[in-house]
N, C-alpha and C. Protein backbone atom coordinates (compact mmCIF):
# COMPACT_ATOMS: atom_id res chain seq x y z
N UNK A 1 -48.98 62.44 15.96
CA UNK A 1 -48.22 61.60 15.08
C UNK A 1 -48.35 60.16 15.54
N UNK A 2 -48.74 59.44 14.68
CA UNK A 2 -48.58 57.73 15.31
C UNK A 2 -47.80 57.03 14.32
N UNK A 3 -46.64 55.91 14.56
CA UNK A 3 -45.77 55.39 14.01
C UNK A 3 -46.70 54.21 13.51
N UNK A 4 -46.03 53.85 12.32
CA UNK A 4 -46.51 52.22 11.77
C UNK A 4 -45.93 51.54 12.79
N UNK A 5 -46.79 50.40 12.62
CA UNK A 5 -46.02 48.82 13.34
C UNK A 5 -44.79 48.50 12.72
N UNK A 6 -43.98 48.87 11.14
CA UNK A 6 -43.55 48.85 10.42
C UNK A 6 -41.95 49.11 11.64
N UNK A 7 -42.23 50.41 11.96
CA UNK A 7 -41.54 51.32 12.68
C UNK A 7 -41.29 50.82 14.51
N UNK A 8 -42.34 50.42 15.20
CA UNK A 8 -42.42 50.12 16.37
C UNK A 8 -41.44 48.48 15.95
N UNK A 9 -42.58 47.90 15.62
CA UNK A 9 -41.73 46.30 15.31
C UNK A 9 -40.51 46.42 15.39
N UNK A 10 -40.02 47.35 13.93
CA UNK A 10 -38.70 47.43 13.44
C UNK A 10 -37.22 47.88 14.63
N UNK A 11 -37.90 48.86 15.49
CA UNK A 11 -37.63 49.22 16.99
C UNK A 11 -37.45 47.96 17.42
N UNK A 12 -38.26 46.99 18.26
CA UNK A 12 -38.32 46.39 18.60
C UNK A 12 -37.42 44.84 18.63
N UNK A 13 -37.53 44.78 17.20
CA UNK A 13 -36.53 43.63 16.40
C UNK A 13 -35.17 43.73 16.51
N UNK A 14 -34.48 45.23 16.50
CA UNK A 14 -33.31 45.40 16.40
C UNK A 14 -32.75 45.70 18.06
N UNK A 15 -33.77 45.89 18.81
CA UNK A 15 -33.17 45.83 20.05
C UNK A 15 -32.84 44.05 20.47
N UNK A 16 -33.81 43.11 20.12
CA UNK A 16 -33.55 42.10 20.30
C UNK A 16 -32.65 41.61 19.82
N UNK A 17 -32.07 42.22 19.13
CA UNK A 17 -31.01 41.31 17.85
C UNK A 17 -29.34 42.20 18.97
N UNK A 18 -29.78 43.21 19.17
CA UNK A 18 -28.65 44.08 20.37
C UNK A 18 -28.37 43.46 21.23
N UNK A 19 -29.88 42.92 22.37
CA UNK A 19 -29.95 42.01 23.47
C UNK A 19 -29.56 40.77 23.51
N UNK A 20 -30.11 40.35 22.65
CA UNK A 20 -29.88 38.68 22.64
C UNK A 20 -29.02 38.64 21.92
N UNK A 21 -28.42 38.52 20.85
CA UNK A 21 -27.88 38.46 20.05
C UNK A 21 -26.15 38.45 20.16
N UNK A 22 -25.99 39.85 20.20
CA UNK A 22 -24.87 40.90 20.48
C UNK A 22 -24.76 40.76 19.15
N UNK A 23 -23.16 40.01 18.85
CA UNK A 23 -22.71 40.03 17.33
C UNK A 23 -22.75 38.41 16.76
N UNK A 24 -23.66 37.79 17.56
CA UNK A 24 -24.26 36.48 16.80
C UNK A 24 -25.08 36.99 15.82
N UNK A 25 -25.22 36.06 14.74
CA UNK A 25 -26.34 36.15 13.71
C UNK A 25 -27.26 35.94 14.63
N UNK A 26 -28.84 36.48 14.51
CA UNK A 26 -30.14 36.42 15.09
C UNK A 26 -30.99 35.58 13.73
N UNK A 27 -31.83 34.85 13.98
CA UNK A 27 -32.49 34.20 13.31
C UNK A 27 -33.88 34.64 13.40
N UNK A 28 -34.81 35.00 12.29
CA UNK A 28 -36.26 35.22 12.38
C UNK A 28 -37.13 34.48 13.32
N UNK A 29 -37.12 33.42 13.14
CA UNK A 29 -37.75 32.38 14.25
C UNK A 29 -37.82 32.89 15.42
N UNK A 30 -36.56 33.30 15.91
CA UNK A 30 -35.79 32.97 17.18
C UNK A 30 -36.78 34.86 18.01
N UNK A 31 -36.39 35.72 16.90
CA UNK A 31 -36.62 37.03 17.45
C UNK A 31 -38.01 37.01 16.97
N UNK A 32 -38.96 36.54 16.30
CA UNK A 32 -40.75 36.45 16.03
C UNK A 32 -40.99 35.53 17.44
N UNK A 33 -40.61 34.93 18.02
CA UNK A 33 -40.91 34.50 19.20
C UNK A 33 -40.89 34.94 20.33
N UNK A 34 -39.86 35.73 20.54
CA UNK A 34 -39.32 36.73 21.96
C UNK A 34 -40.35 38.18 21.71
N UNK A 35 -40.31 38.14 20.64
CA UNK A 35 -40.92 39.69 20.26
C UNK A 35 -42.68 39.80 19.93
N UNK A 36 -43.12 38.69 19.34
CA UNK A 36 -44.25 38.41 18.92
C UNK A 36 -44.37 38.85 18.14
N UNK A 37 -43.95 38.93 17.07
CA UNK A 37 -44.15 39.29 15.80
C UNK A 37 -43.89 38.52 14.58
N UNK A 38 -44.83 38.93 13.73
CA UNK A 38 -44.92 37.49 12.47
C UNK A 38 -43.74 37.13 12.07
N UNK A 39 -43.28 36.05 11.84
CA UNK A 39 -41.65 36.13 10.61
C UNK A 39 -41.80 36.99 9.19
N UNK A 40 -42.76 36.34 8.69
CA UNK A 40 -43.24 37.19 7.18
C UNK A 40 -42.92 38.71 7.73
N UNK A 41 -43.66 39.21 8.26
CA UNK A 41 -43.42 40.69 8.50
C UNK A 41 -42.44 41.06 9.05
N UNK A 42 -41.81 40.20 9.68
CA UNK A 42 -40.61 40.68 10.51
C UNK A 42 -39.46 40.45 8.70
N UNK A 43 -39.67 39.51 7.89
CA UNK A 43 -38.72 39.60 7.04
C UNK A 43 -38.79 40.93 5.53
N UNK A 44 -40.34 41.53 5.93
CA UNK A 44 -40.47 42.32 5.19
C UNK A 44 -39.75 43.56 5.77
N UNK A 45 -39.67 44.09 7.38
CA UNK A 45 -39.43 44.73 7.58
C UNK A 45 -37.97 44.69 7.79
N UNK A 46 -37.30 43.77 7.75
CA UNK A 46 -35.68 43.76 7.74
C UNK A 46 -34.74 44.22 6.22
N UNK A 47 -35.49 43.79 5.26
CA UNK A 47 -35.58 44.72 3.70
C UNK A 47 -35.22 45.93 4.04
N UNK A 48 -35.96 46.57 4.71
CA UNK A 48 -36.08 48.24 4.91
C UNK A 48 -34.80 48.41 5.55
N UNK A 49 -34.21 48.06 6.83
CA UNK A 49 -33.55 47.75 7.61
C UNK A 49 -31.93 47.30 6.66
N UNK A 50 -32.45 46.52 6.15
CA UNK A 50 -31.27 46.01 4.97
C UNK A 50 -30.66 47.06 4.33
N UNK A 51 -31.52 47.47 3.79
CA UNK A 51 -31.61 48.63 2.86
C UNK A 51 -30.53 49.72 2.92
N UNK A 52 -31.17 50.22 4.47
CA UNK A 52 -30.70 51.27 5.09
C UNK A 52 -29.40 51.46 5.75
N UNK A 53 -28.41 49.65 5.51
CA UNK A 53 -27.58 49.53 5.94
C UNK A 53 -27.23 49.31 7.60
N UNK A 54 -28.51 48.95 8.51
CA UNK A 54 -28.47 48.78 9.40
C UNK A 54 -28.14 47.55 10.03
N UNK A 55 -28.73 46.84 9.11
CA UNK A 55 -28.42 45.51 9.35
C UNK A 55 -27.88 44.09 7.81
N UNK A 56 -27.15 43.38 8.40
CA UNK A 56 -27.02 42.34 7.19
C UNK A 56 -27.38 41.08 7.66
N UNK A 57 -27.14 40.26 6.30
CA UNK A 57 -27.50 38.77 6.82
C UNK A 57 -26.41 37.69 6.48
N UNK A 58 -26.53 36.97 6.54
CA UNK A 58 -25.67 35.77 6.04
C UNK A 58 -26.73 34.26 6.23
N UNK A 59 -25.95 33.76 5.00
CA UNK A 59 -27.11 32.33 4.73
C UNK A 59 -25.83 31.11 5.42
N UNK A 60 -26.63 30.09 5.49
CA UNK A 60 -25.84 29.15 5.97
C UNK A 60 -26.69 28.45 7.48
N UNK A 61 -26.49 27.26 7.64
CA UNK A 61 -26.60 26.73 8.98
C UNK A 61 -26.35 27.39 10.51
N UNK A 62 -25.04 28.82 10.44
CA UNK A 62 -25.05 29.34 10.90
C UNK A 62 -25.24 30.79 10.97
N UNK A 63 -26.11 30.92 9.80
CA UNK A 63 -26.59 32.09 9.73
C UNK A 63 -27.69 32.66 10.12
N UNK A 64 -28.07 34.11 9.75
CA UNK A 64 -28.83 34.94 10.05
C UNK A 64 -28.88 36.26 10.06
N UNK A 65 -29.26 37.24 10.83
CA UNK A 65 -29.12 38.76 10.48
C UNK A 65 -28.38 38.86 11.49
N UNK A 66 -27.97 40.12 11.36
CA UNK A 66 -26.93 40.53 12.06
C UNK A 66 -26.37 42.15 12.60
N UNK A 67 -26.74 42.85 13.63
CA UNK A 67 -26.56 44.52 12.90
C UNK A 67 -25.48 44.51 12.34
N UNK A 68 -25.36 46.00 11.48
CA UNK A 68 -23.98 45.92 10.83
C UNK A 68 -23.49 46.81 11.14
N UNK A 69 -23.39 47.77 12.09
CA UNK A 69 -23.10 48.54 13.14
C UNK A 69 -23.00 48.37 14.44
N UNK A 70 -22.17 48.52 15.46
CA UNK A 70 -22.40 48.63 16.74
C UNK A 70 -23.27 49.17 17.32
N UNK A 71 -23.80 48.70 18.38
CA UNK A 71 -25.35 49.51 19.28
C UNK A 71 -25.55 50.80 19.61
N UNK A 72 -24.15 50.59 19.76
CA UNK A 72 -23.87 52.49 20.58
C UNK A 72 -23.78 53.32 18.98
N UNK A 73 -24.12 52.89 18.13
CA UNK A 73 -23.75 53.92 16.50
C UNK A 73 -25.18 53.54 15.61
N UNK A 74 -26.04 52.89 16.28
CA UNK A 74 -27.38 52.86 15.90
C UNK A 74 -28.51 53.53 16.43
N UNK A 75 -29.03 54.70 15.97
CA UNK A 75 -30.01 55.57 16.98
C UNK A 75 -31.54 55.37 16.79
N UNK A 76 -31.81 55.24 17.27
CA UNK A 76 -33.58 55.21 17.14
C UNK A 76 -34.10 56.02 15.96
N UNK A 77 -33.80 57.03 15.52
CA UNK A 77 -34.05 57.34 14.52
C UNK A 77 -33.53 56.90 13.34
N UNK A 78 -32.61 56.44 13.25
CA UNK A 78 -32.03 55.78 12.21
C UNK A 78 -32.89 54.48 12.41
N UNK A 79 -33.67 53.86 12.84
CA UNK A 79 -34.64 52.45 12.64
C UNK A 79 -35.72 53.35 11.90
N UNK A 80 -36.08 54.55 12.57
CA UNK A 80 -37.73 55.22 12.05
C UNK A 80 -37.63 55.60 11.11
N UNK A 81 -36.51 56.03 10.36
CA UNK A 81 -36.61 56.68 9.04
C UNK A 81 -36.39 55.43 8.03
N UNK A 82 -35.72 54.63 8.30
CA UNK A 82 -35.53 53.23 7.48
C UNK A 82 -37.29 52.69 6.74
N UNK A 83 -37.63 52.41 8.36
CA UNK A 83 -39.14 51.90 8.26
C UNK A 83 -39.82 52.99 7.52
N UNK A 84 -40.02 54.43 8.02
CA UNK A 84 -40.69 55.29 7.86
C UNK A 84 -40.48 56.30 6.24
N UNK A 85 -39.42 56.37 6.36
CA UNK A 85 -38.90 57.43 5.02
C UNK A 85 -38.98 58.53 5.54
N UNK A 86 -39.62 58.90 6.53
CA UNK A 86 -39.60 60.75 6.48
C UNK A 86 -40.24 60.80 8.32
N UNK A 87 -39.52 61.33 8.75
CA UNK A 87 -39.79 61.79 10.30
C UNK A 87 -40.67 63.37 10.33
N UNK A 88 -40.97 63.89 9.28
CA UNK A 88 -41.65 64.94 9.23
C UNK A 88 -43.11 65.26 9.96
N UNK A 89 -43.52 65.24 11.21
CA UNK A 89 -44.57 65.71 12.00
C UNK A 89 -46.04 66.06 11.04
N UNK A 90 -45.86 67.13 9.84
CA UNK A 90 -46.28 67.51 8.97
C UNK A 90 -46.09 67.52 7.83
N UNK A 91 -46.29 67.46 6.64
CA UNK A 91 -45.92 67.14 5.74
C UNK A 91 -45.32 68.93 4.79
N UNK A 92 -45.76 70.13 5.49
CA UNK A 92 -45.45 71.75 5.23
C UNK A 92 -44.01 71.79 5.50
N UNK A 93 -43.56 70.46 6.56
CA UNK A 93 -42.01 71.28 7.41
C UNK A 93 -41.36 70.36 6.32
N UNK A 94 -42.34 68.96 5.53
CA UNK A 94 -40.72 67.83 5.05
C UNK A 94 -39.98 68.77 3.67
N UNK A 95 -38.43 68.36 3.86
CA UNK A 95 -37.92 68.95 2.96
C UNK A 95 -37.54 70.21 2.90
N UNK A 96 -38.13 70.51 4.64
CA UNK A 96 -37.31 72.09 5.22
C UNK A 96 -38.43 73.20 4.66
N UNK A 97 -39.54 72.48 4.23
CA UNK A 97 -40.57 73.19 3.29
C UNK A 97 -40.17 74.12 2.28
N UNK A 98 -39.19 73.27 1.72
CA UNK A 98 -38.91 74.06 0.21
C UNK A 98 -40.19 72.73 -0.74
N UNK A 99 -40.58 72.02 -0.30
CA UNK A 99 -41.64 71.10 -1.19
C UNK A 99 -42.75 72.02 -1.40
N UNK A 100 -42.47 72.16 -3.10
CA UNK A 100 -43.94 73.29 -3.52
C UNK A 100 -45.47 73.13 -3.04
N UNK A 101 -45.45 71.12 -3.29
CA UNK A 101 -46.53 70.92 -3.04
C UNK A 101 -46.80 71.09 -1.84
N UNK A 102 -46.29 70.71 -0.58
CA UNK A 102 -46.21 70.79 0.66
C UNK A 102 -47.15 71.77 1.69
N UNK A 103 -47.82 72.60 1.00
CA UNK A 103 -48.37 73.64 1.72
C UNK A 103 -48.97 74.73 1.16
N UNK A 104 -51.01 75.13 0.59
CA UNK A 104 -51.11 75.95 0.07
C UNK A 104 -50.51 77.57 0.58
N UNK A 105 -50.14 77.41 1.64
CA UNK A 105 -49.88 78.75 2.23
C UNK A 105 -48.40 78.53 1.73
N UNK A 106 -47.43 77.86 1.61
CA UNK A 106 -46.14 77.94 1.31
C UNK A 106 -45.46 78.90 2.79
N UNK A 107 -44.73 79.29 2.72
CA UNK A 107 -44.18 80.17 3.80
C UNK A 107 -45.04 81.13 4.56
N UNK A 108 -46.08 81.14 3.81
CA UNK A 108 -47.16 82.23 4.59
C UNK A 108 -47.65 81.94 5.71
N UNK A 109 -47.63 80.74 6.61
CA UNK A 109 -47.80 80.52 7.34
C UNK A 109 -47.16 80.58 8.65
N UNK A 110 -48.37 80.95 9.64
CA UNK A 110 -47.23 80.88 11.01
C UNK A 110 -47.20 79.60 12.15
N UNK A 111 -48.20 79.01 11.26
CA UNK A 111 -47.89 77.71 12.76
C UNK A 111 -46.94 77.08 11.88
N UNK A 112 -46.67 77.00 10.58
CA UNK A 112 -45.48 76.29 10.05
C UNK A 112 -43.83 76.22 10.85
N UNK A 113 -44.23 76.89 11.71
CA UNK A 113 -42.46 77.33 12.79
C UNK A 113 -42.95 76.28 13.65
N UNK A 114 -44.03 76.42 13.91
CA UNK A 114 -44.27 75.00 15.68
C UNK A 114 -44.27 73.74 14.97
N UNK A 115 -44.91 73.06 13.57
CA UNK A 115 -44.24 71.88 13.13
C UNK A 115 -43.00 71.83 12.85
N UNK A 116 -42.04 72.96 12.54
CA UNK A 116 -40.82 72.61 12.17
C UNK A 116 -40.06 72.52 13.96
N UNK A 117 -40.61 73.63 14.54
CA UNK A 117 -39.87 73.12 15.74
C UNK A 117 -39.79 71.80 16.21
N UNK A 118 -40.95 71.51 16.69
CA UNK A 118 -41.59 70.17 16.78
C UNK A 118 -40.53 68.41 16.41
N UNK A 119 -40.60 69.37 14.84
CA UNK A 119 -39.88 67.74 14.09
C UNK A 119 -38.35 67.94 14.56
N UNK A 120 -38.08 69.34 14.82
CA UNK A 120 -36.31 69.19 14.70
C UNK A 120 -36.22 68.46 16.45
N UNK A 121 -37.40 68.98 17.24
CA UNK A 121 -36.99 68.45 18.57
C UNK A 121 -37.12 67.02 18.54
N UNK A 122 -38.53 66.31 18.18
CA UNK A 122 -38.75 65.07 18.13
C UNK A 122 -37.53 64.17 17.65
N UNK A 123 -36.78 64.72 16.15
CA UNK A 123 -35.97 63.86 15.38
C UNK A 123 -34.42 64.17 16.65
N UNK A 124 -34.62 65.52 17.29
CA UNK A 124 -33.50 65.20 18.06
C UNK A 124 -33.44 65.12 19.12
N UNK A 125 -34.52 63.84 19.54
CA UNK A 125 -34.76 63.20 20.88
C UNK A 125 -34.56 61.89 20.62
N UNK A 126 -34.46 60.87 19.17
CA UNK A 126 -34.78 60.04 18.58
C UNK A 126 -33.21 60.11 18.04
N UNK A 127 -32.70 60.72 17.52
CA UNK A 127 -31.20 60.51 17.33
C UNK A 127 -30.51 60.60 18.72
N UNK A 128 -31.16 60.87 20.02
CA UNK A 128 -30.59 61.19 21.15
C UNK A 128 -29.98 59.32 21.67
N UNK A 129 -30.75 58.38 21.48
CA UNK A 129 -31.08 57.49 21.72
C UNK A 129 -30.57 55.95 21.15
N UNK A 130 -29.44 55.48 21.25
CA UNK A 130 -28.82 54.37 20.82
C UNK A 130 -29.69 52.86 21.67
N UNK A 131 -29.25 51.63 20.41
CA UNK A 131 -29.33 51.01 20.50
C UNK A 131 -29.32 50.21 21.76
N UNK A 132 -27.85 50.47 22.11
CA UNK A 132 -26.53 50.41 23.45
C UNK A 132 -28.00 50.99 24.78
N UNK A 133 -28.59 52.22 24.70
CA UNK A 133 -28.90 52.89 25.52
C UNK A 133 -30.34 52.06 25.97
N UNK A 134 -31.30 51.46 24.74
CA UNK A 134 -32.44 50.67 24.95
C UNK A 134 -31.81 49.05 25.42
N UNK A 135 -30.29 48.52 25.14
CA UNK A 135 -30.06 47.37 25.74
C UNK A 135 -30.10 47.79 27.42
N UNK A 136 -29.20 49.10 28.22
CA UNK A 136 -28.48 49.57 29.36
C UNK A 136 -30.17 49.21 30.00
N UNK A 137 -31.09 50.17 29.49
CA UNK A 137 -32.52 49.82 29.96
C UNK A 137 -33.38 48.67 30.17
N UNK A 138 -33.10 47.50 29.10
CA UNK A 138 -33.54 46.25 28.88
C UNK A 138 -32.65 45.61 30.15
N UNK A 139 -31.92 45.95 30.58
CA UNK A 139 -31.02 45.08 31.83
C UNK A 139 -31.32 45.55 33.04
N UNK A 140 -31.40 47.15 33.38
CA UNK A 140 -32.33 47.86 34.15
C UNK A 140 -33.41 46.98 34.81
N UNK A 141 -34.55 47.04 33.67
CA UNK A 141 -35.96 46.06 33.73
C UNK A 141 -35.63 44.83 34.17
N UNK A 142 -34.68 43.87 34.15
CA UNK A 142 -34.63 42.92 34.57
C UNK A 142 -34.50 41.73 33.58
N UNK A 143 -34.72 42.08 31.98
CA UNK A 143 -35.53 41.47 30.81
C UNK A 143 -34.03 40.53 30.85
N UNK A 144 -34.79 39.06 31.10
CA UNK A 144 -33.33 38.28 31.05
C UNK A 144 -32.80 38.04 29.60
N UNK A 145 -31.58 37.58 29.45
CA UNK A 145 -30.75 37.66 28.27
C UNK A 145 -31.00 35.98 28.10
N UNK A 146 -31.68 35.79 26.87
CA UNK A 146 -31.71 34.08 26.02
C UNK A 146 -31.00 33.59 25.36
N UNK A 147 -29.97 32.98 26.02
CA UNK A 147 -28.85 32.12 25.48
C UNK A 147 -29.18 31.54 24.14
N UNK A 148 -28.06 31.41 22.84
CA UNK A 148 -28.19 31.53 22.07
C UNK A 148 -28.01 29.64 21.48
N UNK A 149 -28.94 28.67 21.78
CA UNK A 149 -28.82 27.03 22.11
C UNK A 149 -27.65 27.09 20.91
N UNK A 150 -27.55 27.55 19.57
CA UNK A 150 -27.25 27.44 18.49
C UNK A 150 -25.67 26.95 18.49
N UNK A 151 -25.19 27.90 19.84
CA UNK A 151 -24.01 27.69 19.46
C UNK A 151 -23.37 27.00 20.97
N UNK A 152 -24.18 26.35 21.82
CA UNK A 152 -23.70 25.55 22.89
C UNK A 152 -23.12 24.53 22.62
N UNK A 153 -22.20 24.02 23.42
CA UNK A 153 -21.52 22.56 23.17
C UNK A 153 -21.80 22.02 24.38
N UNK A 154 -21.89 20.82 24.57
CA UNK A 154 -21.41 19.75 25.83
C UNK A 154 -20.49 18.70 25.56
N UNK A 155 -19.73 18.71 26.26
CA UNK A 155 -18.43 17.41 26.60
C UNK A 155 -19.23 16.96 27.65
C-alpha cells in the first residue's frame, strides 16, 4: 500500500498546526515553510481536511486555520481517510466486501480474510494514534517549537 502525498503532507500539516500552533490560527505561509510544502497544495489539501471537519479557518489579519478539535481527539486515521476516502488495503475488503463490483470471486475467496485482516489491523493502528501522541514525539526528537512573531508585543 503507498499513501498519496495528499495523505503524508496532510499528516504532516496538521501536526504542525498541533506543534506550533496549539490553538493559534496557523497560516499557510507559515506551515509551507516549516514543512516544505507548496501553499497551493497545502490549500488544496486543507479543503479535504475542511471538509472532514478537522480543521477550520477564519479570515482576517488575524487569521488562519485552525484544528477544530483537540489533538488528543484527532487520530491519524481520521487525516488518511479525509485525504484518502477509503483506508481499504484492497479494494475486495472496501465496504466489508458487500461491493458487487469489488471482486470477481465475491466471497469465494480465501485470501480475501488476510486483506480484511490486514485493513482492520492497519486502520486500527492508525486510529491508535493522536495528534497529542505525534506532538509528545515531536518534543521527544528535540523538534524546537516556532514562536508565533504574529502575536508578540514589546514595551
Amino acid at each position: 500500500m503507498k499513501f498519496s502525498t495528499k495523505s503524508r503532507y496532510g499528516l504532516r500539516a496538521l501536526f504542525d498546526m498541533a506543534y506550533h500552533g496549539a490553538s493559534l490560527p496557523c497560516q499557510i505561509k507559515d506551515i509551507s515553510r516549516r514543512q516544505n510544502i507548496s501553499p497551493r497544495y497545502l490549500e488544496q489539501i486543507f479543503q479535504d481536511l475542511k471538509k472532514a471537519g478537522l480543521i477550520k479557518s477564519r479570515r482576517g489579519p488575524q487569521g488562519g486555520y485552525f484544528l477544530a478539535k483537540k489533538p488528543e481527539e484527532i487520530t491519524v486515521k481520521d487525516i488518511l481517510l479525509a485525504a484518502e476516502g477509503d483506508l481499504s488495503l484492497v479494494g475486495c475488503v472496501r465496504d466489508g466486501g458487500q461491493n458487487e463490483d469489488s471482486c470477481e470471486f465475491k466471497s469465494q475467496c480465501v485470501t480475501q480474510r488476510v486483506w480484511a485482516e490486514a485493513t482492520s489491523r492497519l486502520n486500527g493502528y492508525f486510529d491508535s494514534i493522536t495528534l497529542q501522541d505525534l506532538c509528545e514525539d515531536g518534543k521527544e526528537m528535540g523538534i524546537e517549537k516556532e514562536m508565533d512573531h504574529r502575536f508578540m508585543y514589546y514595551i
